[in-house]
N, C-alpha and C. Protein backbone atom coordinates (compact mmCIF):
# COMPACT_ATOMS: atom_id res chain seq x y z
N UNK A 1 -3.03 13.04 15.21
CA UNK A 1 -3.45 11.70 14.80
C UNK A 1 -4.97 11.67 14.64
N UNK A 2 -5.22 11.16 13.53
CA UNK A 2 -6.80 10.96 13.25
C UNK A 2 -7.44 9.71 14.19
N UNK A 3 -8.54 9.87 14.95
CA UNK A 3 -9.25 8.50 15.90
C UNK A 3 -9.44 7.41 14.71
N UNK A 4 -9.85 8.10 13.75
CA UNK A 4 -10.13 6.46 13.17
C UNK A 4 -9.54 5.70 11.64
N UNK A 5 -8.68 5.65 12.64
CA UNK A 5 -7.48 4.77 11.32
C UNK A 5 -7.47 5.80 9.89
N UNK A 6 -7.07 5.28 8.87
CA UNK A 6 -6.94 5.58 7.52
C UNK A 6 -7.93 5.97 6.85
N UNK A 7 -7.47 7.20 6.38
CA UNK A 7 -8.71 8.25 5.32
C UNK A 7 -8.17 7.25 3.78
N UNK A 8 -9.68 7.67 2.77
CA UNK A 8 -9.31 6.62 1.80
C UNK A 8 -7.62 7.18 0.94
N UNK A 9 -7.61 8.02 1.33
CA UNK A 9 -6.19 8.79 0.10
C UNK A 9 -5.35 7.71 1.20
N UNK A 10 -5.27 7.50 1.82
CA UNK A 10 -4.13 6.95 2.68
C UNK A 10 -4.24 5.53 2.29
N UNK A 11 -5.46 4.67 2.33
CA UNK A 11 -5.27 3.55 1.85
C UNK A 11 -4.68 3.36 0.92
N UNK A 12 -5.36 4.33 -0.40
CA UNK A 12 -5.27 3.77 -1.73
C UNK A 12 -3.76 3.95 -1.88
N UNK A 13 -2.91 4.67 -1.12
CA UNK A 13 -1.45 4.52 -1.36
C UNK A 13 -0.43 4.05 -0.97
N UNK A 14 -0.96 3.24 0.59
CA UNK A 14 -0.64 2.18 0.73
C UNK A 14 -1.08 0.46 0.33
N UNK A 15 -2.13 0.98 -0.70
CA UNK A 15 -1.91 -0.62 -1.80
C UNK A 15 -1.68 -0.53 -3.02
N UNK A 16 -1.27 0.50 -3.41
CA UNK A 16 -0.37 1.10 -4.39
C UNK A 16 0.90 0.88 -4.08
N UNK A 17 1.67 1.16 -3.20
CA UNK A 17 2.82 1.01 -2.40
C UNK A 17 2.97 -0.57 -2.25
N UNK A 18 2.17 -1.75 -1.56
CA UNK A 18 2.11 -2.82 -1.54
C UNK A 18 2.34 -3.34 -2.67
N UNK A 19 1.23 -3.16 -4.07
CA UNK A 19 0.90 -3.45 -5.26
C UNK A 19 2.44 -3.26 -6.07
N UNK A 20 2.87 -2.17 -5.76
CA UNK A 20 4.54 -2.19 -6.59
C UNK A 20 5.56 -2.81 -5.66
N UNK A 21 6.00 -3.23 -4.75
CA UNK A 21 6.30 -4.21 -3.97
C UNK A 21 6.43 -5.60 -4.30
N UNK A 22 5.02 -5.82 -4.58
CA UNK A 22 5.13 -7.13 -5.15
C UNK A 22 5.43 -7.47 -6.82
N UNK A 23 4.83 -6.44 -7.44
CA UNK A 23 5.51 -6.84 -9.01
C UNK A 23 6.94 -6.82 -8.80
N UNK A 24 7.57 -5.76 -8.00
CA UNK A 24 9.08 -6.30 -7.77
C UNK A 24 9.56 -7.34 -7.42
N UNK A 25 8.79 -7.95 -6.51
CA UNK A 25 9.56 -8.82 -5.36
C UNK A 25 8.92 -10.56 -6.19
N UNK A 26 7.84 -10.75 -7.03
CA UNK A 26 7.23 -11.86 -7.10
C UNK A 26 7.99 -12.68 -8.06
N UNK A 27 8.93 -11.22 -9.37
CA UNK A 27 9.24 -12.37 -10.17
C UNK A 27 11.21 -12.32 -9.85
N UNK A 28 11.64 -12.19 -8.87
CA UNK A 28 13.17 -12.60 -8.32
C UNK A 28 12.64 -13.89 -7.25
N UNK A 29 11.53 -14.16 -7.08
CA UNK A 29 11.74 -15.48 -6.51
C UNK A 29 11.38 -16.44 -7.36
């Protein structure tokens, strides 16, 4: 485990991951 949270490759693909999430999820509601 790395001490300090998220290296940037890790972010950027979890708001990539988020980011397609929501184009899925925004237009079924």
């Amino acid at each position: 485990m790395k001490p300090n949270g998220f290296t940037l490759i890790e972010l950027l693909i979890v708001v990539a991951i988020i980011g397609i999430l929501a184009a899925i999820a925004v237009p079924n509601f």
